[in-house]
Every structure is written in structure tokens, then in C-alpha cells.
PDB file of N, CA and C in Angstrom:
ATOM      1  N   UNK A   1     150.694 159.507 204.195  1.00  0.00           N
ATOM      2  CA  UNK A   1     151.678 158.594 204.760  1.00  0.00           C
ATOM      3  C   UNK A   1     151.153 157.162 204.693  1.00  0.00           C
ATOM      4  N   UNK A   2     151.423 155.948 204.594  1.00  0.00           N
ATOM      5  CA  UNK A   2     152.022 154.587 203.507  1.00  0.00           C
ATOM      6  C   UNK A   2     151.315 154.242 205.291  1.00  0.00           C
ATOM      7  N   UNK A   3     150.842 153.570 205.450  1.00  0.00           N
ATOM      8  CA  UNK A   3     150.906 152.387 207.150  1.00  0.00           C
ATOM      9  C   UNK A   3     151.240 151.369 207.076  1.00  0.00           C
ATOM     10  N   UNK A   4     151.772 151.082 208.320  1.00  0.00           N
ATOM     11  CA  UNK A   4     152.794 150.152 208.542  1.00  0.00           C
ATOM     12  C   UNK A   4     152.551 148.671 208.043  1.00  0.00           C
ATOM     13  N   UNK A   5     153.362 147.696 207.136  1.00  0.00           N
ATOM     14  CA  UNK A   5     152.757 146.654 207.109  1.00  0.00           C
ATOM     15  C   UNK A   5     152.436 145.754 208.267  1.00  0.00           C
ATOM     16  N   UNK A   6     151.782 144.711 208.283  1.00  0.00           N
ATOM     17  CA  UNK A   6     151.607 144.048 209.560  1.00  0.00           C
ATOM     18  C   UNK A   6     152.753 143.009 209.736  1.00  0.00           C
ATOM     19  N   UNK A   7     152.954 142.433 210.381  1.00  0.00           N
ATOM     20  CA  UNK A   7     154.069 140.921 210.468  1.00  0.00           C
ATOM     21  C   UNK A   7     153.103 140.023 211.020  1.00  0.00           C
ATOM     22  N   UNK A   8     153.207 139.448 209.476  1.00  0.00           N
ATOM     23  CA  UNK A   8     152.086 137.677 209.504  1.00  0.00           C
ATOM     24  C   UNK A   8     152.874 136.796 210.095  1.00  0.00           C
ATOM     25  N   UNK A   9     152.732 136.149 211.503  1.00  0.00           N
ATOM     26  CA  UNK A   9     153.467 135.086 211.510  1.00  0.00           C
ATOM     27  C   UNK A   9     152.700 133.660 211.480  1.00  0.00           C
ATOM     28  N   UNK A  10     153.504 132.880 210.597  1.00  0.00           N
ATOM     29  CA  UNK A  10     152.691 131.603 210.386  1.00  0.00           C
ATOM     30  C   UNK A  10     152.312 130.445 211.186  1.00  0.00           C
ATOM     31  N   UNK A  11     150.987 131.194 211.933  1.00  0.00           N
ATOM     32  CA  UNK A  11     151.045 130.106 213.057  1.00  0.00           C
ATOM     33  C   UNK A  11     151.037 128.472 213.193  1.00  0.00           C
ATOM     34  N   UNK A  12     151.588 127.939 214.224  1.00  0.00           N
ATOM     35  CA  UNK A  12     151.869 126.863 214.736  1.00  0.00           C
ATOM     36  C   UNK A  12     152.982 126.400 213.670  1.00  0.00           C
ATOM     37  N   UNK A  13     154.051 126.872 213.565  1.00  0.00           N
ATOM     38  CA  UNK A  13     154.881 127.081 212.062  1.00  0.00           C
ATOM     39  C   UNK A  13     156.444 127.877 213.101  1.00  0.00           C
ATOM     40  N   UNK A  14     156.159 128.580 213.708  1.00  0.00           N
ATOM     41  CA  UNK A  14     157.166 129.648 214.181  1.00  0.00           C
ATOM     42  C   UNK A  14     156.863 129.619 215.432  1.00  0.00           C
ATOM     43  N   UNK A  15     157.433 129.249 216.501  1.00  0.00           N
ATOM     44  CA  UNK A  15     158.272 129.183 218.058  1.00  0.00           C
ATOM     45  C   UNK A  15     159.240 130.205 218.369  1.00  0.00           C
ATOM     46  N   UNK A  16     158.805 130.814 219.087  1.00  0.00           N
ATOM     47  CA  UNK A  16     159.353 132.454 219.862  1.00  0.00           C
ATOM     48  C   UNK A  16     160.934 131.545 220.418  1.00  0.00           C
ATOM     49  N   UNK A  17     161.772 131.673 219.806  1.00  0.00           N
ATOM     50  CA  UNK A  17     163.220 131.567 220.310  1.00  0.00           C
ATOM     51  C   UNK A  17     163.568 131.817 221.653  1.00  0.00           C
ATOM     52  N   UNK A  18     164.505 131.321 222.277  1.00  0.00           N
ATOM     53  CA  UNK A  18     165.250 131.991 223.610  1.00  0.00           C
ATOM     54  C   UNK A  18     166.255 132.652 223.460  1.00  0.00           C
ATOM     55  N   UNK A  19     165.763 133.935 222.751  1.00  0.00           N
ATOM     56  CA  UNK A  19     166.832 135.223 222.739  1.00  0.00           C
ATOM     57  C   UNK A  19     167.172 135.732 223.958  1.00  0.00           C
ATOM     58  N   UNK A  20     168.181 136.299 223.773  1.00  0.00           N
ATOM     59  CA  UNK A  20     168.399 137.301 224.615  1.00  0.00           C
ATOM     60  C   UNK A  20     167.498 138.308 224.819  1.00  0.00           C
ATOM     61  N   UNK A  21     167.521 139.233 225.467  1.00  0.00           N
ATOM     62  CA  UNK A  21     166.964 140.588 225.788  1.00  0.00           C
ATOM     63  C   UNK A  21     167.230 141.499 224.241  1.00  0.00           C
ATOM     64  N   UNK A  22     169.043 141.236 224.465  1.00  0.00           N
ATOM     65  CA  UNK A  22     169.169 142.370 223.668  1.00  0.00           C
ATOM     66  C   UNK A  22     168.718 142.088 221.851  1.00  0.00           C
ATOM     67  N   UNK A  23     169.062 140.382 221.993  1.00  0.00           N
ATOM     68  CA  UNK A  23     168.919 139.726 220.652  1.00  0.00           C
ATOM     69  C   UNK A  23     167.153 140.413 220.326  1.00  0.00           C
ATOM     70  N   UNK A  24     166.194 140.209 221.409  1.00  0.00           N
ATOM     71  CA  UNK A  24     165.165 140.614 220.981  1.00  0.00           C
ATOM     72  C   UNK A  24     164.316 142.114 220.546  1.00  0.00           C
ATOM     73  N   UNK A  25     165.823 142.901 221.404  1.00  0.00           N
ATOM     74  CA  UNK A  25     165.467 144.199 220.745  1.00  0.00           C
ATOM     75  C   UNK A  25     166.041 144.450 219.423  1.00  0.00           C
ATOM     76  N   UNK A  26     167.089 143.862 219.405  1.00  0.00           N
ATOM     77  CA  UNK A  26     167.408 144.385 217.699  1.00  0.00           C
ATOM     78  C   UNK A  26     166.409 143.581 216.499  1.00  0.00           C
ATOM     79  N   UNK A  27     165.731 142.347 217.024  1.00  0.00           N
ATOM     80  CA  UNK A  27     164.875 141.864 216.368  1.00  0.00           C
ATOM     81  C   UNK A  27     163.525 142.954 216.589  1.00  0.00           C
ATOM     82  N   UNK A  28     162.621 143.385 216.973  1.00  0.00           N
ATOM     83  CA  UNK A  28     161.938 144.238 217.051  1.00  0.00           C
ATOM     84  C   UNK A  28     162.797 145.504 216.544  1.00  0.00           C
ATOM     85  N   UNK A  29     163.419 146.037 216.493  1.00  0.00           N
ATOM     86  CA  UNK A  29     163.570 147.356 215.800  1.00  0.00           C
ATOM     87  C   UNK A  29     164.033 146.791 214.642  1.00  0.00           C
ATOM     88  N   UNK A  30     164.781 145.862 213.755  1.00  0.00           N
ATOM     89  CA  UNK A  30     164.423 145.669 212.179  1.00  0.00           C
ATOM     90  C   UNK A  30     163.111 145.429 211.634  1.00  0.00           C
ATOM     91  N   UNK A  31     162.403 144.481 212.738  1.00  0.00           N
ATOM     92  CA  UNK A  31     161.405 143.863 212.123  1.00  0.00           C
ATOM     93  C   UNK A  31     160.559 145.591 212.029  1.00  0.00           C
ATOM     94  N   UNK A  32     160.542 146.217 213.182  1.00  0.00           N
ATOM     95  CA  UNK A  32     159.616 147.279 213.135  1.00  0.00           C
ATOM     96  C   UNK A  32     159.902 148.206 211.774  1.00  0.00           C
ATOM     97  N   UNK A  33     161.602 148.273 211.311  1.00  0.00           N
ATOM     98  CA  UNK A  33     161.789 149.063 209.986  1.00  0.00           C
ATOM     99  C   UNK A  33     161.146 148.694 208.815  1.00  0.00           C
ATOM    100  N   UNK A  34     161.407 147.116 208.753  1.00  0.00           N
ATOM    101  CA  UNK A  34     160.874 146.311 207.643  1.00  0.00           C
ATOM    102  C   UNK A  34     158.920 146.674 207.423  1.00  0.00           C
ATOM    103  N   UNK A  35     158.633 146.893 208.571  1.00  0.00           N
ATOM    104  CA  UNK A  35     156.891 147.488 208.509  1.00  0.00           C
ATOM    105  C   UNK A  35     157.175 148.784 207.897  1.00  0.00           C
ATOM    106  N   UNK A  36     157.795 149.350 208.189  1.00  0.00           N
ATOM    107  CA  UNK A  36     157.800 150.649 207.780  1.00  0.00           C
ATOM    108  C   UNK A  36     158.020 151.128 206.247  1.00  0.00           C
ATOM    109  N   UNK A  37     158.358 150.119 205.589  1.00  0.00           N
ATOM    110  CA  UNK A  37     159.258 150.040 204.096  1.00  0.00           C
ATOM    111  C   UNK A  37     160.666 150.291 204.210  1.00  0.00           C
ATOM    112  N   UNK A  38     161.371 150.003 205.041  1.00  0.00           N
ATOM    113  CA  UNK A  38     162.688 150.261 204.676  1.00  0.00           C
ATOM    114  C   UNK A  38     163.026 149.145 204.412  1.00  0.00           C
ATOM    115  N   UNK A  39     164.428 149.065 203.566  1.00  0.00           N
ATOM    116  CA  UNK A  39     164.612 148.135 202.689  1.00  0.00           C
ATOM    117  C   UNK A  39     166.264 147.606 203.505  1.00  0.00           C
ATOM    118  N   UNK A  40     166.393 146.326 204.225  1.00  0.00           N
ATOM    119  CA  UNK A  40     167.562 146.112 205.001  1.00  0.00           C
ATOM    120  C   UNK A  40     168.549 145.528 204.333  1.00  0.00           C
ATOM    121  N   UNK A  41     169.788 145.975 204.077  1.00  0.00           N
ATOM    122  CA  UNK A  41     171.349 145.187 203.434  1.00  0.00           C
ATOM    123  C   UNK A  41     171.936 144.620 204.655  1.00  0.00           C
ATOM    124  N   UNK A  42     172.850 143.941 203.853  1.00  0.00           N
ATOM    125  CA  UNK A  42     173.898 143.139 204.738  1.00  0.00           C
ATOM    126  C   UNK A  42     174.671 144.510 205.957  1.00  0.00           C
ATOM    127  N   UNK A  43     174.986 144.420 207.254  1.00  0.00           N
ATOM    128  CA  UNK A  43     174.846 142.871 207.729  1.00  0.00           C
ATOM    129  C   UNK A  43     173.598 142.519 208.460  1.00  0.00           C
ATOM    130  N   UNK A  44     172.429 142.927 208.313  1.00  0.00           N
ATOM    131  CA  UNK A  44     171.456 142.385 208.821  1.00  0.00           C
ATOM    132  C   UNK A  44     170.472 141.549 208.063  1.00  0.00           C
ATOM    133  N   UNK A  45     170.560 142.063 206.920  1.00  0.00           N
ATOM    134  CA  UNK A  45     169.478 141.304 206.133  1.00  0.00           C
ATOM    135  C   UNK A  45     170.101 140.670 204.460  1.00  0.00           C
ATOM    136  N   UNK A  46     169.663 139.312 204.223  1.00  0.00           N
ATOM    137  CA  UNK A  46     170.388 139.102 202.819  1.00  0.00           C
ATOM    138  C   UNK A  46     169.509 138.719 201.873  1.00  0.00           C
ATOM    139  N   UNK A  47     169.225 138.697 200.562  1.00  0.00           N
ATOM    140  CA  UNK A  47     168.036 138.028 199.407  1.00  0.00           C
ATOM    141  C   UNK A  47     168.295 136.517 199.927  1.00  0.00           C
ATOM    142  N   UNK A  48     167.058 135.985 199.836  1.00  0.00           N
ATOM    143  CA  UNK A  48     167.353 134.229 199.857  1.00  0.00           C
ATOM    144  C   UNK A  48     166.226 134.228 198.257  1.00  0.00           C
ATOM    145  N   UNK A  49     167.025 134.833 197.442  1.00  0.00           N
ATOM    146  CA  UNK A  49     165.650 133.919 196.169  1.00  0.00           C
ATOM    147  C   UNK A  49     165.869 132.477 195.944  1.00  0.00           C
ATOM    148  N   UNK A  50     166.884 131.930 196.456  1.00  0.00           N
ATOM    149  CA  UNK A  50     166.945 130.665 196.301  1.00  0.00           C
ATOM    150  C   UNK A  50     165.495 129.735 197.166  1.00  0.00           C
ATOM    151  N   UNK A  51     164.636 130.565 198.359  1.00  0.00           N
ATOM    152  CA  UNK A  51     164.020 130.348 198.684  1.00  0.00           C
ATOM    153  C   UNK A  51     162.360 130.644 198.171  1.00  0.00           C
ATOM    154  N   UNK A  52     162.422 131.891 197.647  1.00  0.00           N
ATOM    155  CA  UNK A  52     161.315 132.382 196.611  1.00  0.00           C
ATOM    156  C   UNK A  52     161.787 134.038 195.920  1.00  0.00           C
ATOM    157  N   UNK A  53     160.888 134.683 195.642  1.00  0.00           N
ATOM    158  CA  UNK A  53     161.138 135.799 195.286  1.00  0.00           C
ATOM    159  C   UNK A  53     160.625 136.705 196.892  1.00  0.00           C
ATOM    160  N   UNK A  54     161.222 138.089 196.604  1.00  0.00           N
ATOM    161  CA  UNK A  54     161.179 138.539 197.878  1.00  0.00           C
ATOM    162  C   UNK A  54     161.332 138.083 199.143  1.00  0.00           C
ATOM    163  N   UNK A  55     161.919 137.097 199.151  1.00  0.00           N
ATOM    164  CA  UNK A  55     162.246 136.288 200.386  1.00  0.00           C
ATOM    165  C   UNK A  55     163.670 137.237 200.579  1.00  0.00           C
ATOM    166  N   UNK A  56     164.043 136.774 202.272  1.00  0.00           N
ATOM    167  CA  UNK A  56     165.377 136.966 202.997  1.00  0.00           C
ATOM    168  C   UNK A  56     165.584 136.410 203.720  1.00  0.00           C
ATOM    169  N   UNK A  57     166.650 136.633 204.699  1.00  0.00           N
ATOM    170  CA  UNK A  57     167.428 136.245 205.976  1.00  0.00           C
ATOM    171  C   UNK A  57     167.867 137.374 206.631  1.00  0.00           C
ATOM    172  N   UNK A  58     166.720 137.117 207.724  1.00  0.00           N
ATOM    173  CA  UNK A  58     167.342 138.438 208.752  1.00  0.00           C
ATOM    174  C   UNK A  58     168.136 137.444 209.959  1.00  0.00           C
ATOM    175  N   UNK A  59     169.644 138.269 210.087  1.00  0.00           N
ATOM    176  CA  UNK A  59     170.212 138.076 211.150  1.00  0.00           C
ATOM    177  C   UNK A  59     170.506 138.557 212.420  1.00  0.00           C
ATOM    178  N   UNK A  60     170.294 138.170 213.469  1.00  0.00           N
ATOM    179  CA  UNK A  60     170.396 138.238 214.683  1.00  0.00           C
ATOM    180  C   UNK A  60     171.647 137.872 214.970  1.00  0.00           C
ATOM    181  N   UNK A  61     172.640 138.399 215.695  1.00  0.00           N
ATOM    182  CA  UNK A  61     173.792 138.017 216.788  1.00  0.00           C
ATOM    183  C   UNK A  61     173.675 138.499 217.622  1.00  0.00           C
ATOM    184  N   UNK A  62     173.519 136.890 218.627  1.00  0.00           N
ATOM    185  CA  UNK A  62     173.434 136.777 220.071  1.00  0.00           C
ATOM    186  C   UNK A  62     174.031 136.362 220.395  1.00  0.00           C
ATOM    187  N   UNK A  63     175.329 136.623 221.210  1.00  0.00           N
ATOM    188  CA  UNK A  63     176.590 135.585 221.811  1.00  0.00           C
ATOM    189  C   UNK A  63     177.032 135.189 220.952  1.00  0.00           C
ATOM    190  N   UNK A  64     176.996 133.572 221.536  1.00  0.00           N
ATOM    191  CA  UNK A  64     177.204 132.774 220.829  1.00  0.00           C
ATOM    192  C   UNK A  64     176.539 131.527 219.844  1.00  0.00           C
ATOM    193  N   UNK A  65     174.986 132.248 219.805  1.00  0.00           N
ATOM    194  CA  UNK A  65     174.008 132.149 218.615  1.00  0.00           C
ATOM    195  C   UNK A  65     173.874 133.007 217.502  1.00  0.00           C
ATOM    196  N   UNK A  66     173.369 132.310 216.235  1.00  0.00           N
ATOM    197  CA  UNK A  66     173.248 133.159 215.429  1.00  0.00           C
ATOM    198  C   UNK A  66     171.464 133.171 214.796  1.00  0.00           C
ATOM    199  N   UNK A  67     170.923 134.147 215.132  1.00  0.00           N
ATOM    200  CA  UNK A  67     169.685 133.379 214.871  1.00  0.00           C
ATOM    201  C   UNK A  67     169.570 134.182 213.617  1.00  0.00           C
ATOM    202  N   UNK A  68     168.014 133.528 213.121  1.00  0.00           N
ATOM    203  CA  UNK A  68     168.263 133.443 211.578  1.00  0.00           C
ATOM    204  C   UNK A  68     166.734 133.989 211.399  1.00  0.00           C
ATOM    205  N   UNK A  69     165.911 134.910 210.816  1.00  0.00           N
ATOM    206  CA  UNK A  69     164.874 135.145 210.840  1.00  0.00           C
ATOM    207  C   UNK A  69     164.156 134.655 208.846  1.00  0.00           C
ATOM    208  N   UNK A  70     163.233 133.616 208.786  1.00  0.00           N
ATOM    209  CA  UNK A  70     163.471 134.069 206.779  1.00  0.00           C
ATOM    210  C   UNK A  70     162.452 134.333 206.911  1.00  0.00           C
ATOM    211  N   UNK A  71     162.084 136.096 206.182  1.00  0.00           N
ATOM    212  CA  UNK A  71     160.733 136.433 205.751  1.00  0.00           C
ATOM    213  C   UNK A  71     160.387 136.918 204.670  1.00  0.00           C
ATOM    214  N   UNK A  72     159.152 137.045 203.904  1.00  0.00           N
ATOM    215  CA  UNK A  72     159.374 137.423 202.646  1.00  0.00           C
ATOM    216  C   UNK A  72     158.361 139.136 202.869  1.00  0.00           C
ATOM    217  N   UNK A  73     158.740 139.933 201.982  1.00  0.00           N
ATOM    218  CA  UNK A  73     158.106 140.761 201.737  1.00  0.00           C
ATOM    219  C   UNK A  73     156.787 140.873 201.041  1.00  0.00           C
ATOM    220  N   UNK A  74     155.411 141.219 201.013  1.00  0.00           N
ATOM    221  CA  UNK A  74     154.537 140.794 200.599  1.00  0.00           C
ATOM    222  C   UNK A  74     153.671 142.218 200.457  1.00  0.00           C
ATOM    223  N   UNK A  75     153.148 142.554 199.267  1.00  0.00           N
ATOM    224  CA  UNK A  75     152.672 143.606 199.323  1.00  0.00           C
ATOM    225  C   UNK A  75     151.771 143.892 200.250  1.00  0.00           C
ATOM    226  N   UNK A  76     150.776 143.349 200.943  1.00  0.00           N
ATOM    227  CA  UNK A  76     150.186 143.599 202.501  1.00  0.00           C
ATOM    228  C   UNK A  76     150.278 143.521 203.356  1.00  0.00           C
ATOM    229  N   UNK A  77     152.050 142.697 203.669  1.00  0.00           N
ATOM    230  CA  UNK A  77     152.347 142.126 205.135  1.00  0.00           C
ATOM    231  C   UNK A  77     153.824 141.725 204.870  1.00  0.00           C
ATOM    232  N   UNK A  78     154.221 141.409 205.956  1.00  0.00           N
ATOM    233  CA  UNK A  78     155.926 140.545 206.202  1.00  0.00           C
ATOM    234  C   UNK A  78     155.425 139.408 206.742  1.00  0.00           C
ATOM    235  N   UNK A  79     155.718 138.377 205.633  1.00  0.00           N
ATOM    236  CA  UNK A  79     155.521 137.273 206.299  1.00  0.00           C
ATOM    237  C   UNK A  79     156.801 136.441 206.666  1.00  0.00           C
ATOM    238  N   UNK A  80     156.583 136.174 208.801  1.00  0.00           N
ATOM    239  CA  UNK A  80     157.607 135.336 208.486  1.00  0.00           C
ATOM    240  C   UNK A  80     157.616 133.977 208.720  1.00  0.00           C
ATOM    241  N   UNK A  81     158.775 133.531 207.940  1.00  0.00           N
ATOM    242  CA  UNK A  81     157.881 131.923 207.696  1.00  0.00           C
ATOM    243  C   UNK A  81     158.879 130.807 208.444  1.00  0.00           C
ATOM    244  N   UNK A  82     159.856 131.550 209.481  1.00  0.00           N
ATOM    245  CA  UNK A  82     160.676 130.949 209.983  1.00  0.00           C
ATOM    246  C   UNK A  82     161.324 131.240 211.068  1.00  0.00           C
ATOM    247  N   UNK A  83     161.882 131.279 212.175  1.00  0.00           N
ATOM    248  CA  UNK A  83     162.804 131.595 212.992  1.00  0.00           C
ATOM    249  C   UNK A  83     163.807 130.241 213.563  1.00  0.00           C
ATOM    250  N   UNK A  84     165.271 130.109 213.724  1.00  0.00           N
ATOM    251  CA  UNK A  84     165.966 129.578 213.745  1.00  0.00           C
ATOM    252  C   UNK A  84     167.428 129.577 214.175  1.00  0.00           C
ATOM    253  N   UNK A  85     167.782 128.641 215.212  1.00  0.00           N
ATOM    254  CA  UNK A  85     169.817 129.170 215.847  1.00  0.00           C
ATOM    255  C   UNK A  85     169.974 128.424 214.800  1.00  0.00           C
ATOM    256  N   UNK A  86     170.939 129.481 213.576  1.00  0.00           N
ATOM    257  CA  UNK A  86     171.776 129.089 212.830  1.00  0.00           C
ATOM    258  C   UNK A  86     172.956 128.343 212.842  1.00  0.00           C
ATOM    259  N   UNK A  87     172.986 127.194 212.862  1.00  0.00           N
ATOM    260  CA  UNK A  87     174.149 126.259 213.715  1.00  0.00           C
ATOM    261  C   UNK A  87     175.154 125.412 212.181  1.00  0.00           C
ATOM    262  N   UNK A  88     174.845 124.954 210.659  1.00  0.00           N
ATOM    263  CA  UNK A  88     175.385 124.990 209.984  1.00  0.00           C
ATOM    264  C   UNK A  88     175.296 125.893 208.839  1.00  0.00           C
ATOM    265  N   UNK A  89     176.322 125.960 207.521  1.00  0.00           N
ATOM    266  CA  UNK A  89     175.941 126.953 206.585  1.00  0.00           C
ATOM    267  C   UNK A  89     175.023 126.651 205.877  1.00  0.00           C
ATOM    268  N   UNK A  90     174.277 125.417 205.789  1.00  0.00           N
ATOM    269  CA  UNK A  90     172.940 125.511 204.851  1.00  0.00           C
ATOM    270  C   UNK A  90     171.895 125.944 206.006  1.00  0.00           C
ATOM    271  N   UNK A  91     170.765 126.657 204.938  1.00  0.00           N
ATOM    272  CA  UNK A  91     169.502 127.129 205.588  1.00  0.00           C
ATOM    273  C   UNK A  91     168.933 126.044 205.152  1.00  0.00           C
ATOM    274  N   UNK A  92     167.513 125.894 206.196  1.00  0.00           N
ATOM    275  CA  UNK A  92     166.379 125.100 205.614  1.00  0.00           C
ATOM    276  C   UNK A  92     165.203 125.948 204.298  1.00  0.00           C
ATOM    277  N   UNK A  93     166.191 125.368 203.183  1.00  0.00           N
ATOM    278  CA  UNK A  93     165.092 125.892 202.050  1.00  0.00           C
ATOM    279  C   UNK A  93     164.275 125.304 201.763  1.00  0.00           C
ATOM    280  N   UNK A  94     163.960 123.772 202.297  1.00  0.00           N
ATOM    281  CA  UNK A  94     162.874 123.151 201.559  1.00  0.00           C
ATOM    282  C   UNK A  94     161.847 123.366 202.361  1.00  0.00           C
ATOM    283  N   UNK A  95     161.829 123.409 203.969  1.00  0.00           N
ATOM    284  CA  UNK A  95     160.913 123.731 204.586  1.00  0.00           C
ATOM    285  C   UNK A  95     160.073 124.804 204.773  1.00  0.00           C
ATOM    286  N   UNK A  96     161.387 126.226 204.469  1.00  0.00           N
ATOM    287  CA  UNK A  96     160.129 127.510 204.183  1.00  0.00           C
ATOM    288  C   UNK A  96     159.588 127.308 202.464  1.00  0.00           C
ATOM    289  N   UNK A  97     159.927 126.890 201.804  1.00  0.00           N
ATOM    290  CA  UNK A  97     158.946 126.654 200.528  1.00  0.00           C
ATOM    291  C   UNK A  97     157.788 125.996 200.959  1.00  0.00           C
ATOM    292  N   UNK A  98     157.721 125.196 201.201  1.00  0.00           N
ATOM    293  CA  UNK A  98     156.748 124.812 201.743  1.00  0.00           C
ATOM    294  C   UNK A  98     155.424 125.555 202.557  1.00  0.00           C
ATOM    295  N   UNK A  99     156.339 125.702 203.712  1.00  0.00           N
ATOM    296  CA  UNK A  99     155.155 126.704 204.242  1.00  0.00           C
ATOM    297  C   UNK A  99     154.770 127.906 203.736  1.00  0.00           C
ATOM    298  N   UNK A 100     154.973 128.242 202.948  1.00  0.00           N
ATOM    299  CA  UNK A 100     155.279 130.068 201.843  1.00  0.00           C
ATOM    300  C   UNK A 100     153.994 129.182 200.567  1.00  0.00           C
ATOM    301  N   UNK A 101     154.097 128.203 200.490  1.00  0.00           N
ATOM    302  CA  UNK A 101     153.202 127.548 199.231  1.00  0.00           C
ATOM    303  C   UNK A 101     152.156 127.447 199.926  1.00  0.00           C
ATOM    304  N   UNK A 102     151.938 126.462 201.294  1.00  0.00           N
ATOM    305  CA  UNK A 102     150.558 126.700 202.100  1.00  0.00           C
ATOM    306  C   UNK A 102     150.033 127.867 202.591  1.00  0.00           C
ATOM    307  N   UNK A 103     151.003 129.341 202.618  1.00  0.00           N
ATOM    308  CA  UNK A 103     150.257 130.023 202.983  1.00  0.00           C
ATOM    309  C   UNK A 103     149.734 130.952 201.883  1.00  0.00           C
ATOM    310  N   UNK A 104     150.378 130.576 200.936  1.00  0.00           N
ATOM    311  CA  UNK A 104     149.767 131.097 199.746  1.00  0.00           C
ATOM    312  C   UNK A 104     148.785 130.604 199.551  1.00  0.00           C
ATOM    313  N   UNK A 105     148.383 129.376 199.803  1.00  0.00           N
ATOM    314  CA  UNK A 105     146.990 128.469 198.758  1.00  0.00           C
ATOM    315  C   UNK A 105     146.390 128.715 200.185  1.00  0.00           C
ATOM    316  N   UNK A 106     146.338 128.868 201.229  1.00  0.00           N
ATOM    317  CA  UNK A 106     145.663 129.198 202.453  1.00  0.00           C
ATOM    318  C   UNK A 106     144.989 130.398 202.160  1.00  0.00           C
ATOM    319  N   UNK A 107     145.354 131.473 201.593  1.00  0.00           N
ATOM    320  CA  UNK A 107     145.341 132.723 201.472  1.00  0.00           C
ATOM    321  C   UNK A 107     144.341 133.626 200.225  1.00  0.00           C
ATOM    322  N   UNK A 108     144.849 132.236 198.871  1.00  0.00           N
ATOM    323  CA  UNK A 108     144.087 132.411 197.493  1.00  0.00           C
ATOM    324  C   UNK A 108     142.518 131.811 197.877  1.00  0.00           C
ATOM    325  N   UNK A 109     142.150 130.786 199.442  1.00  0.00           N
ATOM    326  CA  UNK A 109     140.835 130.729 198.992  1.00  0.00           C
ATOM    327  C   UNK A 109     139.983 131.684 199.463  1.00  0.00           C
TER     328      UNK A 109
END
């Protein structure tokens, strides 16, 4: 049996949201699938390659937030390189490139 990947989060990069309760359990039980290898479709999870390869958007609905999780899949880990209340239709793509490039060259030394 495969063990679980870990969830890298990129510190001082990612701020624990003010979810709900419930917003935070459905965030812990995807995030916990996504360790597991399961592979999430719409409506919870969507490709962002516009952001890199293996990248996504995991969604949360809370009320009347929409929070926005982008992480990429990584053969040793889930990294996520973002959390966010989704408030217009563009995502911030230039900012997780960014941090996805530092934690790569963080990572290669």
C-alpha cells in the first residue's frame, strides 16, 4: 500500500482562512483524498495549467464565500501554494507562479 502524500504548505505564503466549521471539514476530507491519490473533478476540483502543470483549484462553498484552494500535485507531496475568498472571476495566476518557481529553486538546492 502507496502512503499518504504529505501537504507542503508554503510557509509564510498561506494564512489559515476564516472558514466555517463546516467549510473546514470539507476542506480536510478533499485535501485528506488528494493524499491518498485520488484524483478530484468538478465540482470540487478544476486543472489550472494556465497556472503550471499539475496545478488546480480546489473549491470550497461557504455561504456566502467561495474559497479557492490552488495546489499542485507533486510526486512527493501536495503542494499548496495558495488559499483565497474567491470574490472576482480571475484567479491570481501570477502570484502562485511565482511562489511554485521559489519553491522549486528552494527545493533543487
Amino acid at each position: 500500500m502507496e502512503e499518504d502524500k504529505p501537504l507542503i504548505w508554503l510557509h509564510g505564503e498561506v494564512k489559515t482562512p476564516p472558514m466555517s466549521q463546516e467549510a473546514r471539514i470539507e476542506t480536510g476530507f478533499l485535501l485528506r483524498k488528494l493524499q491518498q491519490g485520488d484524483n478530484l473533478e468538478m465540482p470540487h476540483s478544476r486543472p489550472m495549467q494556465s497556472i503550471g502543470k499539475y496545478c488546480h483549484e480546489l473549491r470550497i462553498p461557504d455561504g456566502d464565500k467561495n474559497w479557492r484552494i490552488i495546489y499542485r500535485i507533486d510526486e512527493d507531496g501536495i503542494i499548496i501554494v495558495e488559499v483565497f475568498n474567491k470574490t472576482t472571476r480571475a484567479t491570481p495566476k501570477k502570484v502562485s507562479k511565482k511562489r511554485l518557481t521559489k519553491y522549486d529553486c528552494d527545493t533543487e538546492e
